[in-house]
N, C-alpha and C. Protein backbone atom coordinates (compact mmCIF):
# COMPACT_ATOMS: atom_id res chain seq x y z
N UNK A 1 54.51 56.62 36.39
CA UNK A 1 55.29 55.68 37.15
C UNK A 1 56.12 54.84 36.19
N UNK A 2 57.39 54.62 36.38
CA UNK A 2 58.67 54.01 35.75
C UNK A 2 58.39 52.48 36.60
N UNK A 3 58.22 51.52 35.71
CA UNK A 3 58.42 50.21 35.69
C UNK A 3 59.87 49.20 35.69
N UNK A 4 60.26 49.35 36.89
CA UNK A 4 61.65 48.34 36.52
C UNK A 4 61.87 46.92 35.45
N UNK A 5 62.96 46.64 35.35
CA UNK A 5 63.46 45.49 34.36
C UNK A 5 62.63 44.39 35.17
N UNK A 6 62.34 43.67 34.43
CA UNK A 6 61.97 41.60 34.84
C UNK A 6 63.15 41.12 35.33
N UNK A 7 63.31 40.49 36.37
CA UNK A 7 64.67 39.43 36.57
C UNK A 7 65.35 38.72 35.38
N UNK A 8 64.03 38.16 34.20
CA UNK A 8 64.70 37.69 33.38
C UNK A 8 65.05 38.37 32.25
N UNK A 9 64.69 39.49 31.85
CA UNK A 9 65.31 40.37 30.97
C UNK A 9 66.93 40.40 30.88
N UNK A 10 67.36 40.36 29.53
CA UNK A 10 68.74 40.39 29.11
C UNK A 10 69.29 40.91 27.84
N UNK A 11 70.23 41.19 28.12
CA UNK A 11 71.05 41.54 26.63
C UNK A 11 69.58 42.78 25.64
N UNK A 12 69.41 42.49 24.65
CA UNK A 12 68.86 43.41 23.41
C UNK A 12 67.99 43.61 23.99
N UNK A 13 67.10 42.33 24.82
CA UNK A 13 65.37 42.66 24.95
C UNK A 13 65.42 43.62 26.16
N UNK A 14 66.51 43.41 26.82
CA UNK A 14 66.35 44.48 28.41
C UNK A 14 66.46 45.88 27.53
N UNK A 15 67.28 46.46 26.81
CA UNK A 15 67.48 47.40 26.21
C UNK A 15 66.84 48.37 25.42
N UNK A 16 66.06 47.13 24.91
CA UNK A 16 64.90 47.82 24.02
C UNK A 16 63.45 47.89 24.69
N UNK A 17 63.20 46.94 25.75
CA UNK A 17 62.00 47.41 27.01
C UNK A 17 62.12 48.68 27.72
N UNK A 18 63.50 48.89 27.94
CA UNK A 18 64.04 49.96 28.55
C UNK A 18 63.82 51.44 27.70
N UNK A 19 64.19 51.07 26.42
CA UNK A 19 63.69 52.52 25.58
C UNK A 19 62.19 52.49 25.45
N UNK A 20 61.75 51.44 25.26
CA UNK A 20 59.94 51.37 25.48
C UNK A 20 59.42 52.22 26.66
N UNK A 21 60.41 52.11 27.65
CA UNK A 21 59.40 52.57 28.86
C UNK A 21 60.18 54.26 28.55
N UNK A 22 60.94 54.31 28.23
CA UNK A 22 61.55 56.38 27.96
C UNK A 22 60.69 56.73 27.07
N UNK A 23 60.60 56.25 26.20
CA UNK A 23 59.86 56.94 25.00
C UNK A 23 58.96 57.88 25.08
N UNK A 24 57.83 57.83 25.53
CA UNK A 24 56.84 58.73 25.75
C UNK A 24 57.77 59.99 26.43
N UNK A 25 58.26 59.98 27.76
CA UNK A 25 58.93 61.07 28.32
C UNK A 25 59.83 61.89 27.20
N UNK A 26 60.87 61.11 26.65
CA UNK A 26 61.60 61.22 25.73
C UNK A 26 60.68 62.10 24.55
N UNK A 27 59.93 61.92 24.00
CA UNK A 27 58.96 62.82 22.71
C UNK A 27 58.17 63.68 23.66
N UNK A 28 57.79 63.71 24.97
CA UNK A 28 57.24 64.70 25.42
C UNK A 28 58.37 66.31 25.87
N UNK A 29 59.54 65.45 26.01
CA UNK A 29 60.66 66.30 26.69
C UNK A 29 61.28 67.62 24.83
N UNK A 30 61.12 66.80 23.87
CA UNK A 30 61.16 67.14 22.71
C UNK A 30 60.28 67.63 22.16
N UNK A 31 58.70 67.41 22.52
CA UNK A 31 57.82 68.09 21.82
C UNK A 31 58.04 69.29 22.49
N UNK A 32 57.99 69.64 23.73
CA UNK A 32 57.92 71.25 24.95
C UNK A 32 59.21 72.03 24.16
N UNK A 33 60.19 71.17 23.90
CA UNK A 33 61.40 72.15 23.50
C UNK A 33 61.21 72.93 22.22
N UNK A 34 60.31 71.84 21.27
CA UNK A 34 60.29 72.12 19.51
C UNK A 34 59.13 73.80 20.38
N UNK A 35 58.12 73.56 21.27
CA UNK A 35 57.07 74.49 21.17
C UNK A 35 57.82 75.49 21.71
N UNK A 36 59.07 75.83 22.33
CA UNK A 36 59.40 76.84 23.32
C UNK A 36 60.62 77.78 22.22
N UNK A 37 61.01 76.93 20.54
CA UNK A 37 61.58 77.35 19.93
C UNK A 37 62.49 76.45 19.73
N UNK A 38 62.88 75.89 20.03
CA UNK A 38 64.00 74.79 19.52
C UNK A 38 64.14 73.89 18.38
N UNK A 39 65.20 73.82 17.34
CA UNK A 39 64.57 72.74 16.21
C UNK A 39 64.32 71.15 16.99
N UNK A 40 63.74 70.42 16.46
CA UNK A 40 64.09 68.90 16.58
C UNK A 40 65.14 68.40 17.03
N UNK A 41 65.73 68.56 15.92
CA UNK A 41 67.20 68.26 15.58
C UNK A 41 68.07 69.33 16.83
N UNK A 42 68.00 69.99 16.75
CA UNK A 42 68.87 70.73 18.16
C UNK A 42 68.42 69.65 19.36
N UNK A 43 67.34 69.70 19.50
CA UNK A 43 66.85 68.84 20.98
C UNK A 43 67.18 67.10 21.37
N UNK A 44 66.95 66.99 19.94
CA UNK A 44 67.98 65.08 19.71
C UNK A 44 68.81 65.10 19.84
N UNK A 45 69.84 66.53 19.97
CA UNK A 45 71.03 66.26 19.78
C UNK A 45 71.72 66.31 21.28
N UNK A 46 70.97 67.71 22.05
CA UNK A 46 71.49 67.99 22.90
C UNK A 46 71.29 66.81 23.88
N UNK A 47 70.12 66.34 23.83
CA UNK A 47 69.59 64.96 24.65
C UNK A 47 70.83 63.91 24.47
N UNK A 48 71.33 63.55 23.07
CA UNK A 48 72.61 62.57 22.91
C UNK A 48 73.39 62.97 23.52
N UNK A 49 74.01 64.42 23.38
CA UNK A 49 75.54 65.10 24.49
C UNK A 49 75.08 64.79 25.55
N UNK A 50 73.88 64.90 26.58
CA UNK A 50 73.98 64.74 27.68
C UNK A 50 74.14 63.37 27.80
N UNK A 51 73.21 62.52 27.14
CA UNK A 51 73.22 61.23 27.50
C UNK A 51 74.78 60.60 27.61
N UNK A 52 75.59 61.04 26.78
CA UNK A 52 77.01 60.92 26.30
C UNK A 52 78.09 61.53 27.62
N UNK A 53 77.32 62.28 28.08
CA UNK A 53 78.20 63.13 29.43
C UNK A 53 77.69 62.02 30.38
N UNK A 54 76.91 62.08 30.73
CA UNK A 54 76.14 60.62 31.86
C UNK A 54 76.87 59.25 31.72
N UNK A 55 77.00 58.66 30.70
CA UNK A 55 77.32 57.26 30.38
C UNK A 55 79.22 57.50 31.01
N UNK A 56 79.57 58.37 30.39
CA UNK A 56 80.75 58.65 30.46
C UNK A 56 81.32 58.93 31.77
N UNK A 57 80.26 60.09 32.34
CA UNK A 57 80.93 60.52 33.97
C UNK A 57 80.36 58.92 35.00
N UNK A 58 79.95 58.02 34.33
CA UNK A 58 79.04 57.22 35.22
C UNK A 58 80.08 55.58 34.93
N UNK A 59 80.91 55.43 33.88
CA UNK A 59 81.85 54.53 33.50
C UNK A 59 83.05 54.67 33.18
N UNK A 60 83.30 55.97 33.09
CA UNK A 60 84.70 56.26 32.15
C UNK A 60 84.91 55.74 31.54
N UNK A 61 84.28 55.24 30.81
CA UNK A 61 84.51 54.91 29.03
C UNK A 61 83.68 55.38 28.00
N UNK A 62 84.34 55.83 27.24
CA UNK A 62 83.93 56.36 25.73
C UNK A 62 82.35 55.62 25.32
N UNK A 63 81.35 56.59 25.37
CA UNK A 63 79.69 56.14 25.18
C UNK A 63 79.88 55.15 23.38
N UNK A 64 81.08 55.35 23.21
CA UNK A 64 81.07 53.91 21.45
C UNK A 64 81.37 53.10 21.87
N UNK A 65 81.70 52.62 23.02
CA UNK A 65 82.32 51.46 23.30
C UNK A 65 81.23 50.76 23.69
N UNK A 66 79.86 51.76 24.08
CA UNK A 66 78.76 50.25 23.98
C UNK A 66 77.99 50.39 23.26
N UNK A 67 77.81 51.31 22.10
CA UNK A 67 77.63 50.53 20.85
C UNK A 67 77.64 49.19 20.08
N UNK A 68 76.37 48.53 19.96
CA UNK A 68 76.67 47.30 19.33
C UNK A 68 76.97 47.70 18.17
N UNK A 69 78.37 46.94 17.12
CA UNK A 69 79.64 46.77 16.44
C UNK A 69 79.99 45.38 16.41
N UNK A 70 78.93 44.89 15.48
CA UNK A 70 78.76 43.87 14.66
C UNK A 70 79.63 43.70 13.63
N UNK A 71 80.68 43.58 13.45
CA UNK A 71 81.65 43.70 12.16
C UNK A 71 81.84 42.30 11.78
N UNK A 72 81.45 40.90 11.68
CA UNK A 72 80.96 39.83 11.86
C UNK A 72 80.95 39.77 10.19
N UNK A 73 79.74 40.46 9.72
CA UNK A 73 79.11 40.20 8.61
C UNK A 73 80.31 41.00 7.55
N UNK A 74 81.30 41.75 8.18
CA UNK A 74 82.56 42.15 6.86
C UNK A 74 83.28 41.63 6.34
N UNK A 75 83.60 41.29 5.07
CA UNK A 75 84.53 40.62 5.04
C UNK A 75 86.10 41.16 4.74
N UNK A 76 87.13 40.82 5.70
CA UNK A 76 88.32 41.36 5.60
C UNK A 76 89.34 40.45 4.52
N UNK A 77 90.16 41.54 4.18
CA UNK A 77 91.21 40.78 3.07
C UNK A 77 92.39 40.60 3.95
């Protein structure tokens, strides 16, 4: 059973509760693939393209654009 967000959850902490609660599914969905023949690395990846097709068909915008991009700490000339 999938646990929804808290009302007060926000910003980083909603985000990262949110991968807390995938995780397990997420390494179970990757362990079945590594046993059925798949590398790792093939299965992280294909999981990112989809995730990347979803975000995208679901906002039409480019899945970097919510990338946090902290450029804050650079310093420009």
């Amino acid at each position: 059973m999938l646990h929804g967000p808290q009302p007060h959850w926000s910003g980083e902490y909603r985000r990262r509760q949110c991968s807390q609660l995938l995780a397990p599914a997420v390494l179970l969905l990757v362990e079945r693939a590594h046993l059925a023949g798949w590398t790792v690395e093939e299965v992280l990846i294909a999981i990112g393209d989809i995730a990347d097709g979803q975000l995208f068909d679901t906002t039409d915008t480019s899945p970097a654009t919510f990338i946090d991009n902290d450029d804050s700490h650079i310093h420009r000339q």
